[in-house]
Each structure stands twice: as structure tokens, then as C-alpha cells.
C-alpha atoms as a PDB file:
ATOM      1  CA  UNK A   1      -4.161  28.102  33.718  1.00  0.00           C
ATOM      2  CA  UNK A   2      -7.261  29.051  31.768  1.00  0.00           C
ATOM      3  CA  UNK A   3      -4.984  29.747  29.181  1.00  0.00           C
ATOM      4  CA  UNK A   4      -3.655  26.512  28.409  1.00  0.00           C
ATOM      5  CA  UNK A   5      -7.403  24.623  28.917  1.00  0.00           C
ATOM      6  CA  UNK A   6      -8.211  27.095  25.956  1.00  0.00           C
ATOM      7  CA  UNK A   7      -5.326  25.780  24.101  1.00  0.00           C
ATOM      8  CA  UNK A   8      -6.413  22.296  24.588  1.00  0.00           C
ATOM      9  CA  UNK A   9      -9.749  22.554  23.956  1.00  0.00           C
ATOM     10  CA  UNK A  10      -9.278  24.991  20.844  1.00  0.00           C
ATOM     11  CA  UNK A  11      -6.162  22.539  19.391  1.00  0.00           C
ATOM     12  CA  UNK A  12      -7.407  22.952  15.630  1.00  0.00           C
ATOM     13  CA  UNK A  13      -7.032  26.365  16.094  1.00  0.00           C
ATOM     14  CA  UNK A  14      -4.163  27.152  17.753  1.00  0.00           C
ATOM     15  CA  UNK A  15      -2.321  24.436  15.289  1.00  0.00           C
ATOM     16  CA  UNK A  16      -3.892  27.153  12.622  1.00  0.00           C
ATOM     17  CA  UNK A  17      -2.780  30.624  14.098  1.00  0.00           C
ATOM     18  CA  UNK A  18       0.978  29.187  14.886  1.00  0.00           C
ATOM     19  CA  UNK A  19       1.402  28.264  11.765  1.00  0.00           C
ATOM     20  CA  UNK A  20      -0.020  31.982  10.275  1.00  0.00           C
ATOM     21  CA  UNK A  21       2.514  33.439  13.299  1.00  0.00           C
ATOM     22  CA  UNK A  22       4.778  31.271  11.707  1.00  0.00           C
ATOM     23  CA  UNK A  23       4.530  32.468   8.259  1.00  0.00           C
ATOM     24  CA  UNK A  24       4.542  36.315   9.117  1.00  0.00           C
ATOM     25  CA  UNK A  25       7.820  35.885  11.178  1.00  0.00           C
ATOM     26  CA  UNK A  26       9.978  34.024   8.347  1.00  0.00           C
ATOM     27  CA  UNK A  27       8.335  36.078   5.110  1.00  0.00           C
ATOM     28  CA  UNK A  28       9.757  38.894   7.493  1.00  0.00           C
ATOM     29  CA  UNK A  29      13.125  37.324   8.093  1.00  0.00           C
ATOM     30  CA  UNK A  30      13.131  36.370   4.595  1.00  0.00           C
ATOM     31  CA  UNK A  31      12.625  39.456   2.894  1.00  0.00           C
ATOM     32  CA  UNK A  32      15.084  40.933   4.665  1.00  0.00           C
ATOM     33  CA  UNK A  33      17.950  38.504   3.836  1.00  0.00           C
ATOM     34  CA  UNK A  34      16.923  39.304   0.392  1.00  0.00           C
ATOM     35  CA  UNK A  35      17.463  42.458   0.343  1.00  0.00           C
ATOM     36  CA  UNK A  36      21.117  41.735   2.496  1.00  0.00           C
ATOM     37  CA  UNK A  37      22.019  39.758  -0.522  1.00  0.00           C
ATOM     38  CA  UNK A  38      21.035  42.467  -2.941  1.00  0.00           C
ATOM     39  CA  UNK A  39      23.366  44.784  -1.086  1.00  0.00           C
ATOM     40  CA  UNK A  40      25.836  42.563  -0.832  1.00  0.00           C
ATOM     41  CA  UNK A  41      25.964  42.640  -4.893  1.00  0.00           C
ATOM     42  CA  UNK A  42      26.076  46.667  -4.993  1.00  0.00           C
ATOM     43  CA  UNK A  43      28.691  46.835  -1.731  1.00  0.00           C
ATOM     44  CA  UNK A  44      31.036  43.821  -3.152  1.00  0.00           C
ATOM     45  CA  UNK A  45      34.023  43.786  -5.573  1.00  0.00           C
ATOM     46  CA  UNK A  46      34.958  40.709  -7.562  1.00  0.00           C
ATOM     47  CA  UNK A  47      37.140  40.090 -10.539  1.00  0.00           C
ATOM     48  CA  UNK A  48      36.651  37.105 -13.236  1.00  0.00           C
ATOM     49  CA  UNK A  49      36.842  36.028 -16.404  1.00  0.00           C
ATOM     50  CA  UNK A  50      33.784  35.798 -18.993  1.00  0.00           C
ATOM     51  CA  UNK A  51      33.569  32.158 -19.898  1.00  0.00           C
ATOM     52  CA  UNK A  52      30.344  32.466 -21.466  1.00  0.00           C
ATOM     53  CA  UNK A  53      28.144  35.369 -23.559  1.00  0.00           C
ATOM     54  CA  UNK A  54      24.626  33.692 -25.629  1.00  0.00           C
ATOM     55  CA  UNK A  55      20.978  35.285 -26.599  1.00  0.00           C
ATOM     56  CA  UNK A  56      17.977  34.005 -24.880  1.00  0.00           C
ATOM     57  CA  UNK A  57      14.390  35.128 -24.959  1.00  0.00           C
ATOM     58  CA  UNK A  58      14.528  37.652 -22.612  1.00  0.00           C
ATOM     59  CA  UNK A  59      17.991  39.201 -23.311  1.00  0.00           C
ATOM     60  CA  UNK A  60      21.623  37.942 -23.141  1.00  0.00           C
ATOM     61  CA  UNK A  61      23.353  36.148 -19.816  1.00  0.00           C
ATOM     62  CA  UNK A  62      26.917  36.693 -19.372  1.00  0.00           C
ATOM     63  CA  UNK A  63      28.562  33.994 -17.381  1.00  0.00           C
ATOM     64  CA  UNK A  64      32.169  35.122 -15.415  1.00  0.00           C
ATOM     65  CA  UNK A  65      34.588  32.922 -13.703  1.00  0.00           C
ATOM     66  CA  UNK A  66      35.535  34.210 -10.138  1.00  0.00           C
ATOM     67  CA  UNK A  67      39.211  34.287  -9.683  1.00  0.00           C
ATOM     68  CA  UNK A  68      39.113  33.636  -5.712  1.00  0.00           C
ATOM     69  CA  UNK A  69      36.347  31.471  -5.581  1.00  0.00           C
ATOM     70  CA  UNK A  70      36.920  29.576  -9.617  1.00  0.00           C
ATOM     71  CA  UNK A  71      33.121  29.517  -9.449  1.00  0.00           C
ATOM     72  CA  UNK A  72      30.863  30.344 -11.961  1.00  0.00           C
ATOM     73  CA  UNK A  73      28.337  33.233 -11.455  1.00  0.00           C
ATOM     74  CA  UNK A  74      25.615  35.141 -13.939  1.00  0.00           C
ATOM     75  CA  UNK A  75      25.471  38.081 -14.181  1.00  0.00           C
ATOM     76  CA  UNK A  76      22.229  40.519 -15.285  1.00  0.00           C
ATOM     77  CA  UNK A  77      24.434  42.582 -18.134  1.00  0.00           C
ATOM     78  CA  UNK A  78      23.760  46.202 -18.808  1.00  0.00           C
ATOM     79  CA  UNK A  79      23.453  47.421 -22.506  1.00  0.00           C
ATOM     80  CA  UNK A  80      26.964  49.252 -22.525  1.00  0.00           C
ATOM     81  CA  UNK A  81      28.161  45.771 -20.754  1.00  0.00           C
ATOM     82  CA  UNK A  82      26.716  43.630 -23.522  1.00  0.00           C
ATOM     83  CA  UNK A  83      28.173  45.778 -26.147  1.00  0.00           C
ATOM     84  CA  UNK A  84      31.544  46.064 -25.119  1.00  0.00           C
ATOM     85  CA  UNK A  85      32.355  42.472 -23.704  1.00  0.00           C
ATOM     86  CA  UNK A  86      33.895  39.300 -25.205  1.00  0.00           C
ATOM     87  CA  UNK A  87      34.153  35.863 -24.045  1.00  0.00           C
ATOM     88  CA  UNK A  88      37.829  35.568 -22.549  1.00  0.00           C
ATOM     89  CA  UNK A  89      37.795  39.261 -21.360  1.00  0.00           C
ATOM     90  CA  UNK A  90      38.517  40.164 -17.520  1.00  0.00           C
ATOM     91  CA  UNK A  91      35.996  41.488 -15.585  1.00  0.00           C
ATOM     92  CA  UNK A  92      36.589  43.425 -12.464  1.00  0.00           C
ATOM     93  CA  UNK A  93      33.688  45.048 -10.388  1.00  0.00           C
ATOM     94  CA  UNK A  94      34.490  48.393  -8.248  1.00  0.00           C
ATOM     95  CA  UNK A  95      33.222  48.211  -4.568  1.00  0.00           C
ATOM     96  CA  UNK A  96      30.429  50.418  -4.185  1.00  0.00           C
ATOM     97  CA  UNK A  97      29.814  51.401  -7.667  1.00  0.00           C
ATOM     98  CA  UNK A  98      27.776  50.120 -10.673  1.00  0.00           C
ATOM     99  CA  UNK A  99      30.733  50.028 -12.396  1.00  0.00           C
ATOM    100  CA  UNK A 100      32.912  47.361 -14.278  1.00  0.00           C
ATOM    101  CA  UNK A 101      36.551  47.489 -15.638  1.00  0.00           C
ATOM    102  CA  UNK A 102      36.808  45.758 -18.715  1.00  0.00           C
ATOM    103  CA  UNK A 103      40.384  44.459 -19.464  1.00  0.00           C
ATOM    104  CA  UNK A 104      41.984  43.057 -22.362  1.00  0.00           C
ATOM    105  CA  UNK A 105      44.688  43.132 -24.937  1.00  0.00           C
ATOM    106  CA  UNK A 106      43.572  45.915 -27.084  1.00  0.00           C
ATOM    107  CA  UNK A 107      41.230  47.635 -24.369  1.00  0.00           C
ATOM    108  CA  UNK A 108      40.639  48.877 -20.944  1.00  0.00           C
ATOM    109  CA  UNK A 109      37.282  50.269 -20.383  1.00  0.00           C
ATOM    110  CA  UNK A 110      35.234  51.663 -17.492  1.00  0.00           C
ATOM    111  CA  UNK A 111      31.347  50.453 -18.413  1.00  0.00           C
ATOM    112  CA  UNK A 112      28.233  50.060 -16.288  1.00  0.00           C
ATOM    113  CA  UNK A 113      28.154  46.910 -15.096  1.00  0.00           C
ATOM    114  CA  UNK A 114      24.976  45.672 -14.770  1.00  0.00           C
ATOM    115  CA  UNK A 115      21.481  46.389 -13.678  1.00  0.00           C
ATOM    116  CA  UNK A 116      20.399  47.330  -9.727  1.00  0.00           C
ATOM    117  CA  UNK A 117      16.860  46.571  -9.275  1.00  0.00           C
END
């Protein structure tokens, strides 16, 4: 019972070290989703369509259509991806690989796909 007379005397403070408790357990919990979701990119396979290809400041974004989902999704472009790609082109991702399959009329190529930080 000492304990919780503590508590109640100390109330400023104990508001102030749950809330740091706090903190420390979702930054944790956080992180680690984070990095779940960055597997998740290496581990998973999609195929789309590139709707969209433009310069910006800090490089070029290539935008892809998912064929499941018909949801748009960026995606942080390699060099050899940037090269090789058109707007219009499909895109298909190997599972478990950095790799992409680029398809079209004329070509069929096997490129890195984009960059795993």
C-alpha cells in the first residue's frame, strides 16, 4: 500500500515517467513494424503497369498500377530501372529478389528493380 500513497502523492511524476514508459514501448513497437513493412517489399511479388515516369529534384519517381489491387504505388527506381522503362510498360516484381521483369511489345528484360535500403 505504500506504493500507491507514493503514487498519489508523487502524481506529477508518475503522469511524467508513464508517459516516457509510454514512448519507449511504441518507438519499440514501431520500429519494428517498419522494418516488417520493409521486408514485406523485398519478400513480395506484384505485377502493374507504369502509369507515370517524371524528373524531380532528387531523382525520377516511377508510378505503377497494381493489377490485383488497381491501386497506385511509387516506386524508388534503380538506374538500370529508369533507363530501360516506359510509361505503358508491364512491370512484374520476382518474390524474393531485387529483380523486375520488364514486358512489352518489342522487349522482355530482367533489370534491378529498385533500391533496398
Amino acid at each position: 500500500m505504500w506504493i500507491i500513497e507514493k503514487i498519489k502523492n508523487n502524481i506529477g511524476t508518475s503522469i511524467i515517467l508513464t508517459f516516457i514508459l509510454f514512448c519507449i514501448v511504441s518507438s519499440y513497437f514501431g520500429d519494428k513494424k517498419y522494418k516488417e513493412n520493409r521486408l514485406m517489399d523485398y519478400y513480395s511479388s506484384f505485377t502493374g503497369i507504369i502509369i507515370k515516369k517524371y524528373r524531380q529534384k532528387g531523382g525520377v519517381l516511377i508510378f505503377y498500377k497494381d493489377l490485383t489491387t488497381f491501386k497506385s504505388y511509387q516506386i524508388n527506381p534503380s538506374d538500370e530501372l529508369i533507363e530501360n522503362c516506359n510509361v505503358g510498360d508491364t512491370i512484374t516484381k520476382l518474390t524474393q529478389t531485387n529483380k523486375c521483369i520488364l514486358k512489352n511489345k518489342s522487349k522482355n528484360l530482367k533489370v534491378e528493380c529498385y533500391y533496398v535500403e
